[in-house]
Protein backbone atom coordinates (compact mmCIF):
# COMPACT_ATOMS: atom_id res chain seq x y z
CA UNK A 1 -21.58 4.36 6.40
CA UNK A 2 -23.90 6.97 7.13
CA UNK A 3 -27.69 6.58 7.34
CA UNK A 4 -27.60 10.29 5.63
CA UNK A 5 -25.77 9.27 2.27
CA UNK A 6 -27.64 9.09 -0.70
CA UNK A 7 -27.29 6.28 -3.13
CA UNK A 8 -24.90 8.55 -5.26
CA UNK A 9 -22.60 9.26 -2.30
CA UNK A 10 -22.20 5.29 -1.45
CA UNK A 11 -21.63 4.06 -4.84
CA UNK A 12 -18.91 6.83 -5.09
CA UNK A 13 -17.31 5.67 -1.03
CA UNK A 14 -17.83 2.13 -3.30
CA UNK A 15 -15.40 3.09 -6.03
CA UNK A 16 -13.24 4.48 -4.45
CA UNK A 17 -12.84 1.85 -1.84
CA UNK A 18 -12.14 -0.36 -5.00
CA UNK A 19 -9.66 2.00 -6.04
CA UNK A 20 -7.68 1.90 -2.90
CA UNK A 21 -7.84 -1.75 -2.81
CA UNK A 22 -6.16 -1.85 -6.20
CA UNK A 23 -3.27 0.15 -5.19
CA UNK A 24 -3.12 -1.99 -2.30
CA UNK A 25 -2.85 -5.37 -4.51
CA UNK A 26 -0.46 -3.32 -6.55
CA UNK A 27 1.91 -2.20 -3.67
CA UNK A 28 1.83 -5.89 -2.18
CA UNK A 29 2.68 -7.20 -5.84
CA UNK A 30 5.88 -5.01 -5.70
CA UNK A 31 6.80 -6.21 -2.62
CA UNK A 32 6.16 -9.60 -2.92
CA UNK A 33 8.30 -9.04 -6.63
CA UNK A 34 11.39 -7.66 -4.43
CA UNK A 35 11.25 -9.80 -1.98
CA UNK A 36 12.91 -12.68 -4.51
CA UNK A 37 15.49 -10.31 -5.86
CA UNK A 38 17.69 -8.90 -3.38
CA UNK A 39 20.35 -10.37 -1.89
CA UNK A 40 19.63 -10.32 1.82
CA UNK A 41 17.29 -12.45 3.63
CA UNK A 42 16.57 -10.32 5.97
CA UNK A 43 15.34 -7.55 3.54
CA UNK A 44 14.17 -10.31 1.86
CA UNK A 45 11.52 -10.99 4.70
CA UNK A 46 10.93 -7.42 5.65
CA UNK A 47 9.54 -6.98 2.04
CA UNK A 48 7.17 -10.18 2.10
CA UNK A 49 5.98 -8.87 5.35
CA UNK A 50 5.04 -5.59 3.85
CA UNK A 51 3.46 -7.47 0.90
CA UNK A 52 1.09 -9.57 3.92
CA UNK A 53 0.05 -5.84 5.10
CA UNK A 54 -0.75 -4.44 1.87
CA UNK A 55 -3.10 -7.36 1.04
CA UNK A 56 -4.69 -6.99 4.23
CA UNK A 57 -5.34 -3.43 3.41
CA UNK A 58 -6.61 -4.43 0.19
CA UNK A 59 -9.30 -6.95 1.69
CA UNK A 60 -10.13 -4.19 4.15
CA UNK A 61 -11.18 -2.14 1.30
CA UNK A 62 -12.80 -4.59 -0.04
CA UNK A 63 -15.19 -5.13 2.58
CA UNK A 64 -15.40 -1.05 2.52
CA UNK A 65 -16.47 -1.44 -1.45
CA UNK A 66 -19.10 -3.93 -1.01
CA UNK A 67 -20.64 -2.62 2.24
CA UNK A 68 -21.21 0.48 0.58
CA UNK A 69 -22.16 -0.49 -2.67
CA UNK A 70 -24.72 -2.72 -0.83
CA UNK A 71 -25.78 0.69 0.79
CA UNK A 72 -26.53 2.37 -2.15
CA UNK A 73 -28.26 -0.24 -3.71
CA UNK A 74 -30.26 -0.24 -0.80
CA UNK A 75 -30.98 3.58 -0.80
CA UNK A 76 -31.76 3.03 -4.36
CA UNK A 77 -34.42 0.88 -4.09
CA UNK A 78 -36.26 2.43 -1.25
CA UNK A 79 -37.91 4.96 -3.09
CA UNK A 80 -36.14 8.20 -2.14
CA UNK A 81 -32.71 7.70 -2.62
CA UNK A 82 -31.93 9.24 0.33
């Protein structure tokens, strides 16, 4: 977050962070769907690993979203929007 956004800019980092973070929970939904159908444990694991990652990507982006929709609420309410 830069001090040099405008309110605009932030809410749109904001969205977009939420949009990331839904394709995140989606990925790690797959994952954690194919890790009880195949056959091999070992796979198995290797998918409910990549399931862990992909929700910790999605919480990352989470924090993104509400840092800077915080941001541009605060640029919005300062007066200049700047």
């Amino acid at each position: 977050m830069s001090d040099d956004k405008s309110a605009a800019e932030n809410f749109l980092d904001s969205a977009k962070a939420k949009v990331n973070e839904g394709a995140d929970r989606l990925r790690a939904a797959g994952h954690e769907a194919a890790s009880h159908v195949g056959g091999s444990t070992l796979d198995n694991a290797g998918d409910k690993a990549k399931a862990m990652e992909d929700r910790a990507k999605a919480e990352v982006h989470n924090a993104e979203a509400h840092a800077n929709y915080n941001e541009g609420k605060r640029e919005s309410t300062d007066g200049d929007g700047h």
